[in-house]
N, C-alpha and C. Protein backbone atom coordinates (compact mmCIF):
# COMPACT_ATOMS: atom_id res chain seq x y z
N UNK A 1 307.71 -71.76 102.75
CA UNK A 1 307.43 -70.47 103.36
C UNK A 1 306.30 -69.77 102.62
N UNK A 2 305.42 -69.34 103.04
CA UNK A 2 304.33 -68.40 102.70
C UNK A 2 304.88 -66.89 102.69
N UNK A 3 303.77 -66.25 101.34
CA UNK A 3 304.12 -65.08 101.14
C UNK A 3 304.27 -64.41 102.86
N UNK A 4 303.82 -64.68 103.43
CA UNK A 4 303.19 -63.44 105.14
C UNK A 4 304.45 -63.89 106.21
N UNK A 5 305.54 -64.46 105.45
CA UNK A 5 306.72 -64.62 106.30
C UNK A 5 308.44 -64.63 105.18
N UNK A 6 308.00 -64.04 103.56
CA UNK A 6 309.00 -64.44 102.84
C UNK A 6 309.64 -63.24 103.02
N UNK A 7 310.63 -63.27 103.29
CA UNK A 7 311.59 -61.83 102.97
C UNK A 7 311.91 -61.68 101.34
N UNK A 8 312.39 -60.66 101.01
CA UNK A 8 312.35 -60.66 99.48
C UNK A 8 313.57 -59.33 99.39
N UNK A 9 314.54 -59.24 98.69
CA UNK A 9 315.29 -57.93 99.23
C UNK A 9 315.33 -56.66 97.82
N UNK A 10 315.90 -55.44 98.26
CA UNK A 10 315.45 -54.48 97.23
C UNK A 10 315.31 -54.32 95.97
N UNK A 11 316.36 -55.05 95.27
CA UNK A 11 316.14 -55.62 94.07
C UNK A 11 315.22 -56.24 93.71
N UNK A 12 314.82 -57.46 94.41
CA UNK A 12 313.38 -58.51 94.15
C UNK A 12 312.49 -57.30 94.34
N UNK A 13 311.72 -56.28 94.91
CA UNK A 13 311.02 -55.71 95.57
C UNK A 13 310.79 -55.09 94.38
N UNK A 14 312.08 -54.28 93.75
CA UNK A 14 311.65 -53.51 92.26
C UNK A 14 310.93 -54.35 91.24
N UNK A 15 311.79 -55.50 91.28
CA UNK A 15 311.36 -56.69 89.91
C UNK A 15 310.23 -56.56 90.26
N UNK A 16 309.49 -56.94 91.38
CA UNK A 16 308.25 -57.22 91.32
C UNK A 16 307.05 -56.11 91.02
N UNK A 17 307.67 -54.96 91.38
CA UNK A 17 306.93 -53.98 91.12
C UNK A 17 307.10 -53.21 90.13
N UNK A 18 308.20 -53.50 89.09
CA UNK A 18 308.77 -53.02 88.05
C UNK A 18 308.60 -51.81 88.37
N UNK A 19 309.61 -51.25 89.07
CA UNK A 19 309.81 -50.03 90.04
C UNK A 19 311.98 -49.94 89.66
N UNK A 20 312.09 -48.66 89.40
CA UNK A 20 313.74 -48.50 89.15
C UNK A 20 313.90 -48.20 91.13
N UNK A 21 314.98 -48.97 91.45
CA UNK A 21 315.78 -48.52 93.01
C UNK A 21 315.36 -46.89 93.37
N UNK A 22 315.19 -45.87 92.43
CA UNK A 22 315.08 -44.53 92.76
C UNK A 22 313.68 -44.13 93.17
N UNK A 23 313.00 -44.88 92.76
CA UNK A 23 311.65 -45.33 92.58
C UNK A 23 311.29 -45.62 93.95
N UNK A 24 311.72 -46.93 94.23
CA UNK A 24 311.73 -46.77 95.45
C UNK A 24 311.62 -46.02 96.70
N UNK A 25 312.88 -45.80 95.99
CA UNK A 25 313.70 -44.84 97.34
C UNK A 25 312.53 -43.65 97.60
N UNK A 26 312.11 -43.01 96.66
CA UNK A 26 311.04 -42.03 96.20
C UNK A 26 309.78 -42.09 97.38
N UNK A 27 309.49 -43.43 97.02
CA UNK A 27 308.12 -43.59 97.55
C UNK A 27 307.74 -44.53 98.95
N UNK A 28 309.32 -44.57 99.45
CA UNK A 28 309.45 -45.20 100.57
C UNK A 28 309.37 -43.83 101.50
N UNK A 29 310.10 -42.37 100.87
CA UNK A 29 309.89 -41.58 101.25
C UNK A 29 308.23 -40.59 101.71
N UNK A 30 307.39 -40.70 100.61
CA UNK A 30 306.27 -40.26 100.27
C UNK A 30 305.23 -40.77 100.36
N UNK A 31 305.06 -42.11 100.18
CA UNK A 31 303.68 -42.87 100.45
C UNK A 31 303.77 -43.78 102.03
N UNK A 32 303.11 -43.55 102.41
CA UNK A 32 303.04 -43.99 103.97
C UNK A 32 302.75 -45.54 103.85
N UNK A 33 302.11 -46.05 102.74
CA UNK A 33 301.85 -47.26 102.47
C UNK A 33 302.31 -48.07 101.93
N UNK A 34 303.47 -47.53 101.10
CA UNK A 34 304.37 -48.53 100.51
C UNK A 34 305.19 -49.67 101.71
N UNK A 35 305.35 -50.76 101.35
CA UNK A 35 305.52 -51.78 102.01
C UNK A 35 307.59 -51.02 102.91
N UNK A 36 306.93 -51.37 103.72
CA UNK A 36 307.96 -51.00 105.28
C UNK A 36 309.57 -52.01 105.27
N UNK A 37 310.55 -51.86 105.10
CA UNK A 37 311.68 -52.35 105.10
C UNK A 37 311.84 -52.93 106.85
N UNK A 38 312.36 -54.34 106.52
CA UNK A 38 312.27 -54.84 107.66
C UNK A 38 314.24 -54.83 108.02
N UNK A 39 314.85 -54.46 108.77
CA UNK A 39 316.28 -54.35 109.08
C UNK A 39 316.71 -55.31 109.70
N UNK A 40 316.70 -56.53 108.51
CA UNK A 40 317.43 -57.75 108.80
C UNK A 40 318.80 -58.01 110.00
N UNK A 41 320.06 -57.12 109.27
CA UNK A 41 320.78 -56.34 110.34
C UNK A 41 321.40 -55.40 109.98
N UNK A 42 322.64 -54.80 110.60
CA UNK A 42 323.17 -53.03 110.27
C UNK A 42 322.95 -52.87 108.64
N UNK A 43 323.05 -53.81 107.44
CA UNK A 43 323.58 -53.08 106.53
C UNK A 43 322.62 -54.00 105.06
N UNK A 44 321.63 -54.90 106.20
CA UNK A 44 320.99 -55.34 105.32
C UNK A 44 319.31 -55.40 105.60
N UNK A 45 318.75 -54.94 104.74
CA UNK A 45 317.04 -54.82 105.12
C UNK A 45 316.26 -55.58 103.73
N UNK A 46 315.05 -55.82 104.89
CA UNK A 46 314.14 -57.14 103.40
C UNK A 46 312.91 -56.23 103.14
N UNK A 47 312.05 -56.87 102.47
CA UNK A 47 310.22 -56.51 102.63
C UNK A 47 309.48 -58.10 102.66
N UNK A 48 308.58 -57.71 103.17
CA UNK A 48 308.05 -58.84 102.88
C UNK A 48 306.89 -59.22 101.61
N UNK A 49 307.11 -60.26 101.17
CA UNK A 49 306.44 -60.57 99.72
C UNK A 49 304.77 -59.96 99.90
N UNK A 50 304.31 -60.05 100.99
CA UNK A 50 302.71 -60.35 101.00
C UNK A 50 302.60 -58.48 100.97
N UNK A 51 303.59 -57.80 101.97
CA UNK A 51 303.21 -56.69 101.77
C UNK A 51 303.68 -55.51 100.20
N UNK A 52 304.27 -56.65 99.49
CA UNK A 52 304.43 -55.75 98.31
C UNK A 52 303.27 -55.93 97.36
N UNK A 53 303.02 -57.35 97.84
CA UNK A 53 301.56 -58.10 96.74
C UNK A 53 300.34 -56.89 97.19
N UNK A 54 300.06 -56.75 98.69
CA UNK A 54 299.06 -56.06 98.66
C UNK A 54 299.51 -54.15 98.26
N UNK A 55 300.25 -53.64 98.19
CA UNK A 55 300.18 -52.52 98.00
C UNK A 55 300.37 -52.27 96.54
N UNK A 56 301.20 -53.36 95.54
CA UNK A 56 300.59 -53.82 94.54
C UNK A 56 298.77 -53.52 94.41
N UNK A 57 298.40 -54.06 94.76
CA UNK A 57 296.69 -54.70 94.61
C UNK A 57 295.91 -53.35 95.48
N UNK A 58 296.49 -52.41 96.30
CA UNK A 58 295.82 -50.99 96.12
C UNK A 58 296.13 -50.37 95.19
N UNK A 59 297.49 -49.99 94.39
CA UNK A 59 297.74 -48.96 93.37
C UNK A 59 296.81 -49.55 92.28
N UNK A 60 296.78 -50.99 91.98
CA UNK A 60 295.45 -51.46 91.31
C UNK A 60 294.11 -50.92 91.10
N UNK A 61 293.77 -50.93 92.28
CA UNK A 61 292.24 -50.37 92.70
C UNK A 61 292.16 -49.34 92.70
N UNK A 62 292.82 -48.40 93.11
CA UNK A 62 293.18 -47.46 93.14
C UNK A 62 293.28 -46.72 91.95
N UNK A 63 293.92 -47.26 90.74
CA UNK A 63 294.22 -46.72 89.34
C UNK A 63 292.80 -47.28 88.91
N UNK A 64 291.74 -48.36 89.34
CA UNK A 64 290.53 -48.18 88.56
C UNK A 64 289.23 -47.46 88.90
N UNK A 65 289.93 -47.28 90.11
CA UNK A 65 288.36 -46.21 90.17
C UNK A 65 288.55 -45.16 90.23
N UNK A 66 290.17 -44.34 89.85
CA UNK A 66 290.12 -43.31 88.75
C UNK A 66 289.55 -43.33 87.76
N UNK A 67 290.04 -44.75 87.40
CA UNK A 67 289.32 -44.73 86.19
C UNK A 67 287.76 -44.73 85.75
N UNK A 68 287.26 -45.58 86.40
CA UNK A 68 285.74 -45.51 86.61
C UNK A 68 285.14 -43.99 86.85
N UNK A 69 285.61 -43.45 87.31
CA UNK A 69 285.34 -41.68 87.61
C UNK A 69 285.44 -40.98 86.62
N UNK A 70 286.43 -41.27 85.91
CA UNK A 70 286.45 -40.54 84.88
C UNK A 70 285.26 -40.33 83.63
């Protein structure tokens, strides 16, 4: 399976983003771009790997050309 079809579930989602569950929860609320929960069924929901890699890889870019600005 390729990242652009892996489900990955909330726990994996933090690990990867070394993000605490509240964290989450936070910015699932607030950032329009954080990667979208897919509702596997009633009581269980995934993300998918590729979209945590890339929103990963904006807060990246993102944190360097703050930095570069500065």
């Amino acid at each position: 399976m390729s990242d652009h079809t892996t489900l990955i579930t909330r726990d994996q989602l933090c690990a990867l983003l070394n993000i605490s569950d509240t964290t989450r929860q936070r910015l699932e609320k607030a950032d329009p771009t954080f990667p979208l929960k897919i509702h596997v069924s009633l009581r269980r929901v995934g993300y998918l790997r590729a979209d945590a890699h890339a929103w990963l890889m904006q807060q990246r870019e993102a944190a360097s050309r703050q930095q570069n600005a500065a």
